[in-house]
Protein backbone atom coordinates (compact mmCIF):
# COMPACT_ATOMS: atom_id res chain seq x y z
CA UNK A 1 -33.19 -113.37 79.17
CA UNK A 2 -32.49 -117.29 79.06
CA UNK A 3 -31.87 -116.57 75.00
CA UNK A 4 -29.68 -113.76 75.71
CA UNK A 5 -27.36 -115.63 78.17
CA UNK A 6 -27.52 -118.82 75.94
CA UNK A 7 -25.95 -116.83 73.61
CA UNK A 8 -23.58 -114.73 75.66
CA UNK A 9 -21.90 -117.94 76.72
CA UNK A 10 -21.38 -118.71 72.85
CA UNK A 11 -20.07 -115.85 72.45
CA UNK A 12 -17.60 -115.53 74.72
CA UNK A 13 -16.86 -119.27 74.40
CA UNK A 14 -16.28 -119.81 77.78
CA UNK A 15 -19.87 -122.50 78.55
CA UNK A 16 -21.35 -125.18 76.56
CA UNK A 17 -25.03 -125.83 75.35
CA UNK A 18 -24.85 -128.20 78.00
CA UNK A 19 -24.51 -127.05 81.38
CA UNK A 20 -25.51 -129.51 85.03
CA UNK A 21 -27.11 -128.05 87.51
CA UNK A 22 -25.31 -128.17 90.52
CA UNK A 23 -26.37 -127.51 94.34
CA UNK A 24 -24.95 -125.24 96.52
CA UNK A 25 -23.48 -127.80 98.72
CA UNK A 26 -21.50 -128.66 95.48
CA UNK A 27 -19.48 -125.65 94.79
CA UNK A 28 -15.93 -125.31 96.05
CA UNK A 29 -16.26 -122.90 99.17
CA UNK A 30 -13.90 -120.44 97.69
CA UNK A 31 -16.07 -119.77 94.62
CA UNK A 32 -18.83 -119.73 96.93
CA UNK A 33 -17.16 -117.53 99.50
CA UNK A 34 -15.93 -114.76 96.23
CA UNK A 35 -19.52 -114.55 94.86
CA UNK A 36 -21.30 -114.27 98.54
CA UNK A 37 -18.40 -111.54 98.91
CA UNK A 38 -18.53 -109.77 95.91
CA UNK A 39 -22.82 -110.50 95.55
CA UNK A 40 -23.45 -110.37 99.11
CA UNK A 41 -27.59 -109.11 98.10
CA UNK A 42 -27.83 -112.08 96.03
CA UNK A 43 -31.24 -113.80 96.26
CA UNK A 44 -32.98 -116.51 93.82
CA UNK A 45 -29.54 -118.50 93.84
CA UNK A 46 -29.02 -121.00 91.07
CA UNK A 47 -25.50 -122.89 90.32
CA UNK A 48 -24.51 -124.59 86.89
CA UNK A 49 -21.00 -126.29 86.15
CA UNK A 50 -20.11 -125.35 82.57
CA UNK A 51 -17.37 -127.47 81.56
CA UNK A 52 -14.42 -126.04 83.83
CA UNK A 53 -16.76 -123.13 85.11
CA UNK A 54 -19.03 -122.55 87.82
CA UNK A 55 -21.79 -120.42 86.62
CA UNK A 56 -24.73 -118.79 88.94
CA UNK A 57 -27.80 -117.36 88.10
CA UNK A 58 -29.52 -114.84 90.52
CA UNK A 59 -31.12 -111.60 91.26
CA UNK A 60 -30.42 -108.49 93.14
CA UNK A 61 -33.32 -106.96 94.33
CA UNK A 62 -36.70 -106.78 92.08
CA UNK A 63 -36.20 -107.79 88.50
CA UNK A 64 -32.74 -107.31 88.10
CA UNK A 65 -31.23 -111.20 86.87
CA UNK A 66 -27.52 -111.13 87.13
CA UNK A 67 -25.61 -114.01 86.33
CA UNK A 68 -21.36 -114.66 87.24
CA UNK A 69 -18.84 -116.98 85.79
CA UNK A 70 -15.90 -118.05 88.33
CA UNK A 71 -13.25 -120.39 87.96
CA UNK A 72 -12.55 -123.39 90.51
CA UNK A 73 -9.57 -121.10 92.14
CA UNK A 74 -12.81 -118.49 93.31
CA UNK A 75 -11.55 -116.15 90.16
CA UNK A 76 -14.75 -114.20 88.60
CA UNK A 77 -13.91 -114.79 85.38
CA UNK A 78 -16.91 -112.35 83.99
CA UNK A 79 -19.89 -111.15 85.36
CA UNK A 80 -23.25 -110.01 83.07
CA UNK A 81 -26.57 -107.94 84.28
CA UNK A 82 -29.85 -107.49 82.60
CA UNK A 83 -30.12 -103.67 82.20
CA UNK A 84 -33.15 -101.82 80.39
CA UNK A 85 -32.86 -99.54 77.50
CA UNK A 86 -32.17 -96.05 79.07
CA UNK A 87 -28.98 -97.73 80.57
CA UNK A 88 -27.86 -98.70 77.24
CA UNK A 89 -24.95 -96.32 76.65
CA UNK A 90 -25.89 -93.43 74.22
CA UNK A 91 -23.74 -95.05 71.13
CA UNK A 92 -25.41 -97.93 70.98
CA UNK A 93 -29.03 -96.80 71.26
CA UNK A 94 -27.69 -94.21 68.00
CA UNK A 95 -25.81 -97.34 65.81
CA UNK A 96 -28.98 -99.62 66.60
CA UNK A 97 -31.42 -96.51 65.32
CA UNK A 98 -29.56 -95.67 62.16
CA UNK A 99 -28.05 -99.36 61.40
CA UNK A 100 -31.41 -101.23 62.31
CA UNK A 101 -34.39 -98.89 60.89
CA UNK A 102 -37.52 -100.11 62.22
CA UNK A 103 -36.32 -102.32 65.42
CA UNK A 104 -37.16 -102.13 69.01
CA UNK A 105 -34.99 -103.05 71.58
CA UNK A 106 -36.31 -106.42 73.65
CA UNK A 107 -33.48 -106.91 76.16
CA UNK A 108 -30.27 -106.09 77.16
CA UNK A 109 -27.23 -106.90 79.37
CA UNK A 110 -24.22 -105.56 80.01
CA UNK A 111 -21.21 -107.73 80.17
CA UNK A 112 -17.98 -107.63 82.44
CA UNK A 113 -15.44 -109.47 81.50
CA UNK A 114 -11.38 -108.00 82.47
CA UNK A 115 -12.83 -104.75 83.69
CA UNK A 116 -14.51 -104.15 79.81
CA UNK A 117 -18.18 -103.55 79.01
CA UNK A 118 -19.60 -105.06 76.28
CA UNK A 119 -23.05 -104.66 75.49
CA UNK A 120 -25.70 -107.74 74.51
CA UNK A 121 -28.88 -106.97 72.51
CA UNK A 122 -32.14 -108.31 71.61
CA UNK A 123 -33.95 -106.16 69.10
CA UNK A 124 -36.89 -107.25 66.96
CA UNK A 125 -39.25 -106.11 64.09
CA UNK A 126 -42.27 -108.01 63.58
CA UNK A 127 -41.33 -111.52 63.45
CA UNK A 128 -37.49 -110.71 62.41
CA UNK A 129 -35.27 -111.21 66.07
CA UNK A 130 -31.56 -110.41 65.90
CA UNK A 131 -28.90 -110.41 68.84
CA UNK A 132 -26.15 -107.79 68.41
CA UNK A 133 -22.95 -107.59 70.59
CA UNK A 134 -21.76 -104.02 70.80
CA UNK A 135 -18.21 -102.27 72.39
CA UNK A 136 -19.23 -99.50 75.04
CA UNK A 137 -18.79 -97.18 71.99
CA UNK A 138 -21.17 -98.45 70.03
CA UNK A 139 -19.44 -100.57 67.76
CA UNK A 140 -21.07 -103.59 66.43
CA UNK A 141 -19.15 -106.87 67.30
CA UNK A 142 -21.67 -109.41 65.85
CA UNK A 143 -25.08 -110.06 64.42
CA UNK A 144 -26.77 -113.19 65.07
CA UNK A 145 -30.50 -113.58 63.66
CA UNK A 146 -32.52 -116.02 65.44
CA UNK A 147 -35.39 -118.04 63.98
């Protein structure tokens, strides 16, 4: 999942390659008091500052790695969740069959960001890996290859 969030936050341009880990004790209580609000199962905690951002890693129960971008005002600026396959939304499962022949789908997350889903995924064939950004529809936003 690390790869896929890497490149989420290149994506969406809002983190750098270079994030500092932070402890709690160093996040502004009002970001701290939104995500304890709005993630109030959270477990497995872990803060970052991204450049102007404050960005947390953690889970929700078993297996499911969630990770939430606020702003030092407390403002989630975007939110993103690892979700498997069969919650991939029906378009997307159909574009990656017919436009990717011969791929399997590695991992996926589903990304929040101004009440819109956007879909992040890892498929692969053989030694071939490729990340693909799709719209809730199923439109393909981007295709990065990795090496």
């Amino acid at each position: 999942m690390k790869t896929v969030t890497i490149l989420a936050a290149i994506l969406f341009g809002t983190a750098t390659l270079f994030a500092q880990d932070i402890p709690e004790g160093e996040v502004p209580s009002v970001v701290l008091n939104n995500f304890k609000k709005e993630f109030a199962k959270a477990s497995d905690v872990e803060w970052e500052r991204q450049g102007e951002h404050y960005v947390v890693d953690f889970e929700i129960g078993w297996f499911n790695d969630y990770e939430a971008w606020f702003d030092a005002s407390g403002n989630m600026i975007k939110h993103s969740e690892e979700i498997s396959e069969g919650d991939l939304p029906q378009a997307i499962k159909e574009s990656i069959k017919t436009q990717f022949v011969g791929y399997t789908i590695d991992d996926a997350d589903k990304i929040t960001e101004n009440k819109t889903e956007t879909f992040l995924v890892e498929i692969e064939k053989g030694n071939d890996e490729k990340h693909l950004h799709f719209s809730k529809d199923g439109k393909l936003l981007t295709n990065t290859k990795t090496q």
